[in-house]
N, C-alpha and C. Protein backbone atom coordinates (compact mmCIF):
# COMPACT_ATOMS: atom_id res chain seq x y z
N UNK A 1 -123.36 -112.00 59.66
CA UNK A 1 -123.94 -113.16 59.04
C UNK A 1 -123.23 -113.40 57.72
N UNK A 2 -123.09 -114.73 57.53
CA UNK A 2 -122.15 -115.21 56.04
C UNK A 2 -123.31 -116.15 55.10
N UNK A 3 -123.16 -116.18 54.13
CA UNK A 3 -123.97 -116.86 53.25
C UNK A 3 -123.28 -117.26 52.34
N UNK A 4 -123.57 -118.01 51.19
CA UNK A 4 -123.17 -118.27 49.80
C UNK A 4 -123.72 -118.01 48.73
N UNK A 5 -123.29 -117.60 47.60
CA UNK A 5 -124.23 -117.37 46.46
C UNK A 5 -125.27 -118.32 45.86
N UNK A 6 -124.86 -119.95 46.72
CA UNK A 6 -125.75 -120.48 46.40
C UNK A 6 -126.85 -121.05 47.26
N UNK A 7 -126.46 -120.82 48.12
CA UNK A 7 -127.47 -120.81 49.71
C UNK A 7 -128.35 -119.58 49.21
N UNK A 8 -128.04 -118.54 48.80
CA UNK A 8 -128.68 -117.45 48.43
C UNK A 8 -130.00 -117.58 46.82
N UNK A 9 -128.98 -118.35 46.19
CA UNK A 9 -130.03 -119.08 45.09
C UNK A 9 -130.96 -119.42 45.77
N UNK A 10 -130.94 -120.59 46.12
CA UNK A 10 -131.86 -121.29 46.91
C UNK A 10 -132.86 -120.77 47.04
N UNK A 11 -133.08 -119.90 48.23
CA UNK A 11 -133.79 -118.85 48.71
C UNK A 11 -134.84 -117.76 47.65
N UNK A 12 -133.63 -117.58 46.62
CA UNK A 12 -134.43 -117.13 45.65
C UNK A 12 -135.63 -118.11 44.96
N UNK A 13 -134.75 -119.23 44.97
CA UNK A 13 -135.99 -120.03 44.27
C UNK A 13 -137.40 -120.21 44.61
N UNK A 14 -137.52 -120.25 46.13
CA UNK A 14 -138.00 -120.52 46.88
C UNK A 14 -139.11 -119.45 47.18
N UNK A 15 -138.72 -118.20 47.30
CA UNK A 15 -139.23 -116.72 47.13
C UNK A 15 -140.12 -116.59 46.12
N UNK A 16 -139.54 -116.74 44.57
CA UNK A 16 -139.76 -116.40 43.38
C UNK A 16 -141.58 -117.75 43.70
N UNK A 17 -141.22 -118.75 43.90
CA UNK A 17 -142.73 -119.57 44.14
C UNK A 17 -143.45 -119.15 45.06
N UNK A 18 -142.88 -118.58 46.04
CA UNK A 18 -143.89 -117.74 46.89
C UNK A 18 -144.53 -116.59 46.78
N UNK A 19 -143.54 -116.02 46.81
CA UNK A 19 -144.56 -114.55 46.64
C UNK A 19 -144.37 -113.97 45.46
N UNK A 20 -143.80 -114.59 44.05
CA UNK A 20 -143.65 -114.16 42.84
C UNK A 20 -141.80 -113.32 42.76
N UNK A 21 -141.99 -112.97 41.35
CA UNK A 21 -140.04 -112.92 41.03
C UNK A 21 -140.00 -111.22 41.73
N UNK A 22 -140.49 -110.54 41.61
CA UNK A 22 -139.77 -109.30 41.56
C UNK A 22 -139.86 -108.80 43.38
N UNK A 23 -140.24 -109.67 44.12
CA UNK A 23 -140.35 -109.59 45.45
C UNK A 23 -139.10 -110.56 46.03
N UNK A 24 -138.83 -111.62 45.10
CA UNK A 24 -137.23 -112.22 45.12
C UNK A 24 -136.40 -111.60 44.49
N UNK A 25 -136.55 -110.53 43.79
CA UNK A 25 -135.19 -110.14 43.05
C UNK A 25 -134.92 -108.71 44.20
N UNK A 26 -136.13 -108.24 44.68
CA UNK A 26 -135.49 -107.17 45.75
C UNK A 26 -135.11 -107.83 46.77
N UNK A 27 -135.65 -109.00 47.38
CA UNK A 27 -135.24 -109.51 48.74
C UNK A 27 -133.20 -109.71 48.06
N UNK A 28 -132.97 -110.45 46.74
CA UNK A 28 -131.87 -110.90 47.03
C UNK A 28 -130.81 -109.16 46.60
N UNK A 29 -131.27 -108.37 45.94
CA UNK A 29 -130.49 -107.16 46.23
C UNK A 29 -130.66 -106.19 47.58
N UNK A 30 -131.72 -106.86 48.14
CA UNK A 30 -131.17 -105.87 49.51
C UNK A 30 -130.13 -106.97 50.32
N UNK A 31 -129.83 -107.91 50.02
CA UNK A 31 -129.31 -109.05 50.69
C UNK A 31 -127.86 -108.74 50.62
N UNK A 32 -127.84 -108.56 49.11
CA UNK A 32 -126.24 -108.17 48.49
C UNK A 32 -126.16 -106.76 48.51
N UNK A 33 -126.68 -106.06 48.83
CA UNK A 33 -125.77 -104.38 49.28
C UNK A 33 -126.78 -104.46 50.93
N UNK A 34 -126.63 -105.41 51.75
CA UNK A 34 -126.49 -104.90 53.21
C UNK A 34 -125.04 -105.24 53.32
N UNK A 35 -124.51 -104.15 54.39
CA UNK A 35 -123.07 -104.54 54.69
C UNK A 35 -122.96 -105.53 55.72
N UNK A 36 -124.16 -105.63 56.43
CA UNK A 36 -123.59 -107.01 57.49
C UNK A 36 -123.68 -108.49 56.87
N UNK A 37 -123.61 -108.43 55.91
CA UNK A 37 -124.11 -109.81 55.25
C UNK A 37 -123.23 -110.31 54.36
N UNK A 38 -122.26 -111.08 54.73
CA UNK A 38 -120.77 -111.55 53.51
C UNK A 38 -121.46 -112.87 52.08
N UNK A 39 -121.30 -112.56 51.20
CA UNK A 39 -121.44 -113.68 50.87
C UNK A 39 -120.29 -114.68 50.15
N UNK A 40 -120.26 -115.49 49.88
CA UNK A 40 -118.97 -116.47 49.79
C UNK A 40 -119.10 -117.15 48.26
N UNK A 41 -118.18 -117.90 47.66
CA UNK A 41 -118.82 -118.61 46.57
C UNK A 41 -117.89 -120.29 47.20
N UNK A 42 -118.20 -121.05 46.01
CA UNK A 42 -117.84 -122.17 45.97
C UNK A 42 -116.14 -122.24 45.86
N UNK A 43 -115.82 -123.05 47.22
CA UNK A 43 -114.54 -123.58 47.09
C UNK A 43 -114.37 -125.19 47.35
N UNK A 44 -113.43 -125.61 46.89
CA UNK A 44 -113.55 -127.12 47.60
C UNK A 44 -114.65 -128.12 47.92
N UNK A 45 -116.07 -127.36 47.95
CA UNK A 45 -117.21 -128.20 48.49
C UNK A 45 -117.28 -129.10 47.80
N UNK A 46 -117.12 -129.79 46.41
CA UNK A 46 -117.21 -130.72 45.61
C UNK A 46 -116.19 -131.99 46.41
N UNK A 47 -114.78 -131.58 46.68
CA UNK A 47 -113.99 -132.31 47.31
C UNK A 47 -114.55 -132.99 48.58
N UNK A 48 -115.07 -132.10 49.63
CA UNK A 48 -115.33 -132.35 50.69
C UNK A 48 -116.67 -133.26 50.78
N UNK A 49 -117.41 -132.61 49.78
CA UNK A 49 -118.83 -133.41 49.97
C UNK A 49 -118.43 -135.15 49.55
N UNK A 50 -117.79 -135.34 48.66
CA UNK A 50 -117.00 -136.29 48.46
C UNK A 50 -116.45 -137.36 49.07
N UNK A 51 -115.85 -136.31 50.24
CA UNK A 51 -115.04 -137.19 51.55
C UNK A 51 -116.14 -137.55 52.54
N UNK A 52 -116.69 -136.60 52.53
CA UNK A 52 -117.87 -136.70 53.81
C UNK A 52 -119.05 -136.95 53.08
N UNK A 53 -119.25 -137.43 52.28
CA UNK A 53 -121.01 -138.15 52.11
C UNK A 53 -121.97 -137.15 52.32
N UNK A 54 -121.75 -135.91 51.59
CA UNK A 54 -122.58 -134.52 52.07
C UNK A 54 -123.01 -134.24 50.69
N UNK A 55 -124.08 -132.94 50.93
CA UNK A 55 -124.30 -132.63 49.54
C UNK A 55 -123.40 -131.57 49.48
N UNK A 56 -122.85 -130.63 47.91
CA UNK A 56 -122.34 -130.24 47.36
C UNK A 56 -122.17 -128.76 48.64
N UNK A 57 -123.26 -128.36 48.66
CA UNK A 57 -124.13 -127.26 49.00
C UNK A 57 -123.75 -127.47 50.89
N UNK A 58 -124.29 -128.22 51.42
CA UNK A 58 -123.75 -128.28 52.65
C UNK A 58 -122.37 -127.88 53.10
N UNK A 59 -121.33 -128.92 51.78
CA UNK A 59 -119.87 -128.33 52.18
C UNK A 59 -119.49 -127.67 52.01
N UNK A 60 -120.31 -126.64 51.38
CA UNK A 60 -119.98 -125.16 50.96
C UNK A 60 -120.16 -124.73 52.11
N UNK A 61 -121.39 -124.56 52.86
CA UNK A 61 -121.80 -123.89 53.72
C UNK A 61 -120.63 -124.29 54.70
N UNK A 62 -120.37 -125.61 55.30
CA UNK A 62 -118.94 -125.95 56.09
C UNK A 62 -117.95 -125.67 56.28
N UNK A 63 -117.49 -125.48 54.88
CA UNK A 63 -116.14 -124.55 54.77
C UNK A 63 -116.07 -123.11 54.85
N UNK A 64 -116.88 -122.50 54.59
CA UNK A 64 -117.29 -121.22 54.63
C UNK A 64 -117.04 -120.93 56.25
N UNK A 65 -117.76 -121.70 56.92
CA UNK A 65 -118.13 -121.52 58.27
C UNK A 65 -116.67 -121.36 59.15
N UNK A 66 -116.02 -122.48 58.53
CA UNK A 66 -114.53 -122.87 59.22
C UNK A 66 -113.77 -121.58 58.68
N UNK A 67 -113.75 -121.58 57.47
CA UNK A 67 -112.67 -120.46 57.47
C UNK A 67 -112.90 -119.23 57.98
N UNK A 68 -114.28 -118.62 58.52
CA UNK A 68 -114.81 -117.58 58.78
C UNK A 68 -114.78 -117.83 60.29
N UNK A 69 -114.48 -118.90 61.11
CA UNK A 69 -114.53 -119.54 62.07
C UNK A 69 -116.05 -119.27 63.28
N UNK A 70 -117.33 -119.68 62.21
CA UNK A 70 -118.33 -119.77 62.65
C UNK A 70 -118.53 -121.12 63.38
N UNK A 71 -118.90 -121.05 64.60
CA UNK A 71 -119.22 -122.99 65.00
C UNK A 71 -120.48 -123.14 65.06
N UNK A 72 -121.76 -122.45 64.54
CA UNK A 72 -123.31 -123.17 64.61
C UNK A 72 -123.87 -122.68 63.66
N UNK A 73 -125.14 -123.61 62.77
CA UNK A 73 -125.60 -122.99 61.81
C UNK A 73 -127.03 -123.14 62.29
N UNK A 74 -127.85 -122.44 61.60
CA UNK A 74 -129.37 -122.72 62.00
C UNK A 74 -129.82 -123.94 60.64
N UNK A 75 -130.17 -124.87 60.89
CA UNK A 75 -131.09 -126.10 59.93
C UNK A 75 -131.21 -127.20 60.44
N UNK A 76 -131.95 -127.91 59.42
CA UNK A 76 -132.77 -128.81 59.82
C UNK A 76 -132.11 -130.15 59.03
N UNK A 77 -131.38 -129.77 58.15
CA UNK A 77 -130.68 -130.72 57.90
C UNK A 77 -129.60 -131.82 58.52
N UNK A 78 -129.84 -133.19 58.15
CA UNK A 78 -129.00 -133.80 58.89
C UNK A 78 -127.31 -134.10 58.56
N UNK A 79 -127.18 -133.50 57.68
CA UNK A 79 -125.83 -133.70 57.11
C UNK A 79 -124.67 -133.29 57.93
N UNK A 80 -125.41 -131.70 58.80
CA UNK A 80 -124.55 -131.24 59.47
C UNK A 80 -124.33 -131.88 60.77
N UNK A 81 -124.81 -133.60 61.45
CA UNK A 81 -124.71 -134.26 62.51
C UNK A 81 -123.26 -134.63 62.28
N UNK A 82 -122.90 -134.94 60.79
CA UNK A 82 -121.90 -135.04 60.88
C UNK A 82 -120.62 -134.29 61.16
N UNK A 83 -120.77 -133.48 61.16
CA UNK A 83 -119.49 -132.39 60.94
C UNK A 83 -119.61 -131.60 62.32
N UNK A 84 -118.43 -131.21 63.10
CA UNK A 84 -118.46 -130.40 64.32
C UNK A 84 -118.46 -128.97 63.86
N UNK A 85 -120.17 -128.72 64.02
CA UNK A 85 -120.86 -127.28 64.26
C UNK A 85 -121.94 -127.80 65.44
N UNK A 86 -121.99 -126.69 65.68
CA UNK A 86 -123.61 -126.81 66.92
C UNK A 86 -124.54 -126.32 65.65
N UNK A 87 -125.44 -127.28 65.63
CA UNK A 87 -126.82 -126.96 65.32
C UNK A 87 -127.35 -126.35 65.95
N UNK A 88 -128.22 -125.52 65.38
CA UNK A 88 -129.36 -124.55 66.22
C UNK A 88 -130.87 -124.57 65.90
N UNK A 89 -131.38 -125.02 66.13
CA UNK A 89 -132.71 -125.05 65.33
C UNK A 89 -133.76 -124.21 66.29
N UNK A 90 -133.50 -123.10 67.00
CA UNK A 90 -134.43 -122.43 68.00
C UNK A 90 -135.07 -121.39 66.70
């Protein structure tokens, strides 16, 4: 599994309102020392989101995917109709 540091924010944010901070600060360090779990930072997504009418954050996740040569992501977002990945939403 691949992620981004800011796909990973996210999550934290999200955590930290749920079940409070220090139950997000272990979820995101067991996240970052599991070894099956890459995480990526920002390249190009500013460019791309640009070209493609995406958010910042999506074309992160896009490019990530391509260069890692992932073809499906799991969401619910529609941004990714545009771009050739298989959605997965099971």
């Amino acid at each position: 599994m691949i992620t981004t540091i800011v796909h990973l924010s996210e999550v934290a944010n999200i955590l930290e309102d749920v079940a409070g901070i220090y139950f997000a600060a272990k979820f995101i360090r067991d996240v970052l020392l599991n070894k099956n779990i890459t995480v990526e930072d920002y390249i190009e997504s500013a460019i791309f989101a640009e070209e493609w009418g995406i958010s910042v954050n999506d074309a992160l996740a896009y490019l990530v995917m391509k260069r890692k040569g992932v073809n499906g992501i799991y969401t619910f977002d529609k941004h990714f109709e545009k771009l050739d990945v298989k959605i997965i939403r099971e």
